[in-house]
C-alpha atoms as a PDB file:
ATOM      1  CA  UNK A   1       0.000   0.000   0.000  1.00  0.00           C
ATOM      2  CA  UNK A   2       1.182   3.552  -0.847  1.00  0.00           C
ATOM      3  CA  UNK A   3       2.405   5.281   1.817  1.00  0.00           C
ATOM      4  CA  UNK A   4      -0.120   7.694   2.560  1.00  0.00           C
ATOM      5  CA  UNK A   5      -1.589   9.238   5.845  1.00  0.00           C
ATOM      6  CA  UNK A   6      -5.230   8.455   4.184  1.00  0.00           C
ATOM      7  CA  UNK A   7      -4.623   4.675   3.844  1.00  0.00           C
ATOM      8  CA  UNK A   8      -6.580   3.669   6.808  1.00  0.00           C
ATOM      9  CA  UNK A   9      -9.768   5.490   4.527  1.00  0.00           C
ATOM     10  CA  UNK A  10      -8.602   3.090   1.424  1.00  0.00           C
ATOM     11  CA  UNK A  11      -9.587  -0.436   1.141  1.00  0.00           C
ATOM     12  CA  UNK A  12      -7.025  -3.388   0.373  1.00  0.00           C
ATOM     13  CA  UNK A  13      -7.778  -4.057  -2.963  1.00  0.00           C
ATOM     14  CA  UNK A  14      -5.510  -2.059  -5.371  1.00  0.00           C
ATOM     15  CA  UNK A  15      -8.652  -1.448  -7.965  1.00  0.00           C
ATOM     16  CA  UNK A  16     -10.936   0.538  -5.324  1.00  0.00           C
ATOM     17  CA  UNK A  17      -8.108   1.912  -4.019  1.00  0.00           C
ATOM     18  CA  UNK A  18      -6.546   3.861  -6.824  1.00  0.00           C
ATOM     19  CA  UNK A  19     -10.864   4.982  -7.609  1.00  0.00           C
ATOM     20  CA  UNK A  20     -11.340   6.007  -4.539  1.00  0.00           C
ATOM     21  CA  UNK A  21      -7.610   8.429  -4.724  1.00  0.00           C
ATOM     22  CA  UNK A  22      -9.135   9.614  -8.363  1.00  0.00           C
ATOM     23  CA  UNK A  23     -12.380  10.251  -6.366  1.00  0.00           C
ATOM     24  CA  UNK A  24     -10.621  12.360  -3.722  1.00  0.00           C
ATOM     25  CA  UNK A  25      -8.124  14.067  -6.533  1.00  0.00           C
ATOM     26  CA  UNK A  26     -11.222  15.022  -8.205  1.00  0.00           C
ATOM     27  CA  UNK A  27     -13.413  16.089  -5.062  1.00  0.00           C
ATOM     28  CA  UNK A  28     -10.470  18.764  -4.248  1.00  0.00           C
ATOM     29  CA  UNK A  29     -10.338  19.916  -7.237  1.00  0.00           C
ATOM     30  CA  UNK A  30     -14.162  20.904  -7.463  1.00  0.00           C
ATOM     31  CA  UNK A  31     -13.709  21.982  -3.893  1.00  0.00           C
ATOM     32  CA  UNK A  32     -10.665  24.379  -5.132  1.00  0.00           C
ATOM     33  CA  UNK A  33     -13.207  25.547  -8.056  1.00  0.00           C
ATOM     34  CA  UNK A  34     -15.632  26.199  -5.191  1.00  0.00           C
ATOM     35  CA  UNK A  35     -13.282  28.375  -3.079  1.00  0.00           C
ATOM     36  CA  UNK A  36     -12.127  30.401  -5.973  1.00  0.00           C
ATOM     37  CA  UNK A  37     -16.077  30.778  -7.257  1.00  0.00           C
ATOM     38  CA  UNK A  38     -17.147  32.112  -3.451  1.00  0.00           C
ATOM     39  CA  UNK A  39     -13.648  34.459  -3.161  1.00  0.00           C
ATOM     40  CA  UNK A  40     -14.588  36.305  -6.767  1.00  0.00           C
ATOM     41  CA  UNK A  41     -18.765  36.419  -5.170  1.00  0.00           C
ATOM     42  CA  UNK A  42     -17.698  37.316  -1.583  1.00  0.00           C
ATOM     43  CA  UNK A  43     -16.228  40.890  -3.187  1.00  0.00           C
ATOM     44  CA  UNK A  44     -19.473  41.814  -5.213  1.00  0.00           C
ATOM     45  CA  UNK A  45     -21.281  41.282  -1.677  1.00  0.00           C
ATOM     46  CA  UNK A  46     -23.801  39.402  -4.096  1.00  0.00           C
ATOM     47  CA  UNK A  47     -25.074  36.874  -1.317  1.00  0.00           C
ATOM     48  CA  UNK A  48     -24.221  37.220   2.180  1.00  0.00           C
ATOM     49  CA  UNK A  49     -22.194  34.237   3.352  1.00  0.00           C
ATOM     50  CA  UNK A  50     -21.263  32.753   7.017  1.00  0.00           C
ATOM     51  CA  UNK A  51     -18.233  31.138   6.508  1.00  0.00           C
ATOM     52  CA  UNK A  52     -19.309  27.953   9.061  1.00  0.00           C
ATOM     53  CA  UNK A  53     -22.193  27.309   6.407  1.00  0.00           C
ATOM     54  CA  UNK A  54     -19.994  27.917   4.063  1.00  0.00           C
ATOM     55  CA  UNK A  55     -17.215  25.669   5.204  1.00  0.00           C
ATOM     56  CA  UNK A  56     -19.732  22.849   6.437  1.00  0.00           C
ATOM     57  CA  UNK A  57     -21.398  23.122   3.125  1.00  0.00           C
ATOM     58  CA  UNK A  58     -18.144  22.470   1.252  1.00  0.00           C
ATOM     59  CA  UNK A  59     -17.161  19.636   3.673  1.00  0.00           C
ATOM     60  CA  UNK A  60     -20.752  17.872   2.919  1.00  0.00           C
ATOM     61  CA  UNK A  61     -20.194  18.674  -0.584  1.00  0.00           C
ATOM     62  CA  UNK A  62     -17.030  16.884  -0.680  1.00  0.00           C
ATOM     63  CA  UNK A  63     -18.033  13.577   1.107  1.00  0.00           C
ATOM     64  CA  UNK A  64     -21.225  13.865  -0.709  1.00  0.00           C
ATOM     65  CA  UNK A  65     -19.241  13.421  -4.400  1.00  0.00           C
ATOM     66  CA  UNK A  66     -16.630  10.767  -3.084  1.00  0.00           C
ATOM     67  CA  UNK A  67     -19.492   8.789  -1.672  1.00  0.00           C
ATOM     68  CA  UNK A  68     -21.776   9.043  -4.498  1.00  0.00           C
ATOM     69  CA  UNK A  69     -18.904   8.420  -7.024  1.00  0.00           C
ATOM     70  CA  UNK A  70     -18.328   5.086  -5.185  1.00  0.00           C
ATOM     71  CA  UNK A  71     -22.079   3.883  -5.020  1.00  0.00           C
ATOM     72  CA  UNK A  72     -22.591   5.061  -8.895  1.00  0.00           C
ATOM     73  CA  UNK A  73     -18.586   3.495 -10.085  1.00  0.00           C
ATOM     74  CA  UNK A  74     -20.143  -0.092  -9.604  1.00  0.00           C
ATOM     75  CA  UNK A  75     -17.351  -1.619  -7.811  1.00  0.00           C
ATOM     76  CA  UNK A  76     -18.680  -2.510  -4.400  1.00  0.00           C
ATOM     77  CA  UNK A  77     -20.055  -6.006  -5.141  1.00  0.00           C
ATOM     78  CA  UNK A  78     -17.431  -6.960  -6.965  1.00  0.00           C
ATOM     79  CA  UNK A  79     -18.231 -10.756  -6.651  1.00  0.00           C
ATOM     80  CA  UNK A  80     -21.713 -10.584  -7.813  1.00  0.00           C
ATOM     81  CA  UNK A  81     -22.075 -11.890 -11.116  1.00  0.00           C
ATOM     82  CA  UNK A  82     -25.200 -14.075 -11.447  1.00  0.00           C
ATOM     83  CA  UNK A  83     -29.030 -13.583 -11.206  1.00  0.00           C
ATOM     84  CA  UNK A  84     -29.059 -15.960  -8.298  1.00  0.00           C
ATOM     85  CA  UNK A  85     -26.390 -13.807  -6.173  1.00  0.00           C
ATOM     86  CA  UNK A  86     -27.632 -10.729  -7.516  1.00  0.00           C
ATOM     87  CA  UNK A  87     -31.515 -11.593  -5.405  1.00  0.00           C
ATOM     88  CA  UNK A  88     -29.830 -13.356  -2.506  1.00  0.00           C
ATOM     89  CA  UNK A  89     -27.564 -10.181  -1.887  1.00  0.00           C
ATOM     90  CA  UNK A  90     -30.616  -8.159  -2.209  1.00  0.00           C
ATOM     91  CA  UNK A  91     -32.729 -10.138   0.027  1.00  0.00           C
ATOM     92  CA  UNK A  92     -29.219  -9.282   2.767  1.00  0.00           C
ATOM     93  CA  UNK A  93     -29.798  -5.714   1.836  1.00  0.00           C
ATOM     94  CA  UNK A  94     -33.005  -5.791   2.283  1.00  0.00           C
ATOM     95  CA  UNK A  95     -32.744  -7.813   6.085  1.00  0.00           C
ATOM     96  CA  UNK A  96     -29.890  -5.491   6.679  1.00  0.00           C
ATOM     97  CA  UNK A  97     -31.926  -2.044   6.077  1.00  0.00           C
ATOM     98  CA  UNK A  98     -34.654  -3.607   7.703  1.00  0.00           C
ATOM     99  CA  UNK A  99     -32.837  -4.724  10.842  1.00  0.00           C
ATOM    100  CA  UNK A 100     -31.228  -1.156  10.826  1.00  0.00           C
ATOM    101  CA  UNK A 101     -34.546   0.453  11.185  1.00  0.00           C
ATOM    102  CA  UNK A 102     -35.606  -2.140  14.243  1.00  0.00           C
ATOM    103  CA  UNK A 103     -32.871  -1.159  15.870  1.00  0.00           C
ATOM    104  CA  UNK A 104     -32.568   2.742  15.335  1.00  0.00           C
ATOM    105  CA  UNK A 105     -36.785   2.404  16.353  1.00  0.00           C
ATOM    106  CA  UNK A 106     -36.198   0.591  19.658  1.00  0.00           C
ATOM    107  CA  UNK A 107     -33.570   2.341  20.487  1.00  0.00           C
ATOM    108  CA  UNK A 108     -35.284   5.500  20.229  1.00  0.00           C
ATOM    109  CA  UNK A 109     -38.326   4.516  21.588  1.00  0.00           C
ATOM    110  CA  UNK A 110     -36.311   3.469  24.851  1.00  0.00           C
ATOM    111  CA  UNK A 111     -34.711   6.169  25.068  1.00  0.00           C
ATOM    112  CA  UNK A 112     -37.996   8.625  25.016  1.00  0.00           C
ATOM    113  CA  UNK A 113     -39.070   5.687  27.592  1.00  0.00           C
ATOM    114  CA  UNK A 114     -36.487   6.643  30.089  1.00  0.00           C
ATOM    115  CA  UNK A 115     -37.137  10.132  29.071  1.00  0.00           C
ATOM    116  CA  UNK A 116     -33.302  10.680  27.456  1.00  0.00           C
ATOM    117  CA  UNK A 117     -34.760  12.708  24.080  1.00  0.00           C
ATOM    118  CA  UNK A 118     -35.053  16.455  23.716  1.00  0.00           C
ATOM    119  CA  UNK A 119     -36.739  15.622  20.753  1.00  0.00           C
ATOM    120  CA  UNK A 120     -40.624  14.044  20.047  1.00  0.00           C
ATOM    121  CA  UNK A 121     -40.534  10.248  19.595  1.00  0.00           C
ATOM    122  CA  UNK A 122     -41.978  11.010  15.703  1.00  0.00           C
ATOM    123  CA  UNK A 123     -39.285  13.085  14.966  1.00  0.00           C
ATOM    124  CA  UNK A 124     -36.821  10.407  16.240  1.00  0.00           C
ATOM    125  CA  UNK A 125     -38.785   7.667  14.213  1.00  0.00           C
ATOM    126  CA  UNK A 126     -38.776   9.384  11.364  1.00  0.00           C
ATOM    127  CA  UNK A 127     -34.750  10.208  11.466  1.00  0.00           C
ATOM    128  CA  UNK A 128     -34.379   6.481  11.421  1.00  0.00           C
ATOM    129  CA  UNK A 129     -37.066   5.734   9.180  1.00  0.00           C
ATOM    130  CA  UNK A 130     -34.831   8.621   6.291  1.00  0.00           C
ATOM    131  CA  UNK A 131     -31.775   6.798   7.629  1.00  0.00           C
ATOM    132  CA  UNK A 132     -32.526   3.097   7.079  1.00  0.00           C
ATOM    133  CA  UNK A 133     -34.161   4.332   3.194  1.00  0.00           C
ATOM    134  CA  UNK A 134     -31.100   6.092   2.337  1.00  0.00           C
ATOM    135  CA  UNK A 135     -28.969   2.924   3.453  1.00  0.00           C
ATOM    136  CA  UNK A 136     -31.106   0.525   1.173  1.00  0.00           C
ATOM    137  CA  UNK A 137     -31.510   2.716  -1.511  1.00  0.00           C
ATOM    138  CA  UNK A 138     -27.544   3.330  -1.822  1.00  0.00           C
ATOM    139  CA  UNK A 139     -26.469  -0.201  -1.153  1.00  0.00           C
ATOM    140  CA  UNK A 140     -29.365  -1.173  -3.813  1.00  0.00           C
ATOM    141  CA  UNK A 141     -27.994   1.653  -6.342  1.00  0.00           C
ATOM    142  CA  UNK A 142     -24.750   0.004  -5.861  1.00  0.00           C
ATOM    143  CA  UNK A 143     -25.651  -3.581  -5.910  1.00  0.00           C
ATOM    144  CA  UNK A 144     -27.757  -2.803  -9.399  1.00  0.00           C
ATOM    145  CA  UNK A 145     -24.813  -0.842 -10.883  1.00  0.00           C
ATOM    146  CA  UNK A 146     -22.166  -3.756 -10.132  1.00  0.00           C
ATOM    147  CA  UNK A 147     -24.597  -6.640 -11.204  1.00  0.00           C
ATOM    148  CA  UNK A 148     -24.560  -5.018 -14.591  1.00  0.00           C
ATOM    149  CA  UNK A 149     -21.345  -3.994 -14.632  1.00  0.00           C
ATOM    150  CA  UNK A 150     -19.837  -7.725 -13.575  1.00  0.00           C
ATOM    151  CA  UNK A 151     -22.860  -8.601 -16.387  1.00  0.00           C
ATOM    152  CA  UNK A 152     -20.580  -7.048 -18.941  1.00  0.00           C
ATOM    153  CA  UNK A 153     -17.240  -8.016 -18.103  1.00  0.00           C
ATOM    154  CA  UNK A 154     -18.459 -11.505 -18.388  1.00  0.00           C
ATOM    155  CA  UNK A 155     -20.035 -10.942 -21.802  1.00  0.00           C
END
C-alpha cells in the first residue's frame, strides 16, 4: 500500500483503491473551483455568506461526491455476477436495512421511555425511518450498478 496518511480510509484491494484516490483528486479539485467561485462572489457582496455554512457546506459537498462516485462506479459487489447472487444479496440488503430500522426504532423509543430525548418520539422515528431508506436505496444503487457492470465483463 502507498504510503499515505489516508490509507486507513482506502480499502485493500488495489482497484478501489486507486478509484477512490481519483475520487478524492477530483473532489479537491471541485472543492478548489468552489473556493475560488465564493472568493470572486464574496467581493461583489452578491449573497451574504457565514463562513461555518460555508465551510460545512463544502465539507458535505465533498463527502457527498466521493461517496456518491463510489455507489454510482459499480465496484462494491465486486463478486456478484449471477441472477441468483444478484436476489440473494438483495434479500441481505433488504434484512440489513430492515434490521437497521428495528434497531434505530427501539432504540429511540427506549430512550424517550427513560425520558433521554429532547426531541418528540416522531421526529426520532422518522430520522431512522430517512436513515434506514437512504442505506437501502444506496447499497441497492450500488448492488444494481455492479450486477450489470460484472454482467458485462463476463459478456
Amino acid at each position: 500500500m502507498e504510503k499515505t496518511w489516508i490509507r486507513f480510509l482506502l480499502p485493500d484491494d488495489e482497484y478501489k483503491r486507486r478509484t477512490i484516490l481519483v475520487y478524492f483528486a477530483e473532489a479537491a479539485i471541485l472543492q478548489l473551483i468552489a473556493v475560488l467561485t465564493l472568493i470572486v462572489i464574496s467581493q461583489f457582496d452578491f449573497i451574504p455568506m457565514d463562513g461555518v455554512v460555508v465551510l460545512i457546506g463544502m465539507l458535505f459537498g465533498t463527502i457527498a461526491y466521493v461517496w456518491i462516485r463510489y455507489i454510482l462506479s459499480g465496484m462494491e459487489f465486486a463478486e456478484i455476477m449471477t441472477a441468483k447472487a444478484y436476489r440473494r444479496e438483495r434479500k441481505l440488503i433488504i434484512i440489513k436495512s430492515t434490521s437497521f430500522l428495528v434497531i434505530m426504532c427501539a432504540s429511540i423509543a427506549s430512550f424517550d421511555v427513560f425520558g433521554m430525548m429532547s426531541v418528540p418520539l416522531i421526529e426520532g422515528l422518522i430520522v431512522s425511518f430517512i436513515a434506514a431508506l437512504l442505506l437501502f436505496l444506496t447499497n441497492y444503487v450500488s448492488l444494481k450498478r455492479s450486477y450489470w457492470k460484472n454482467r458485462e465483463l463476463i459478456d
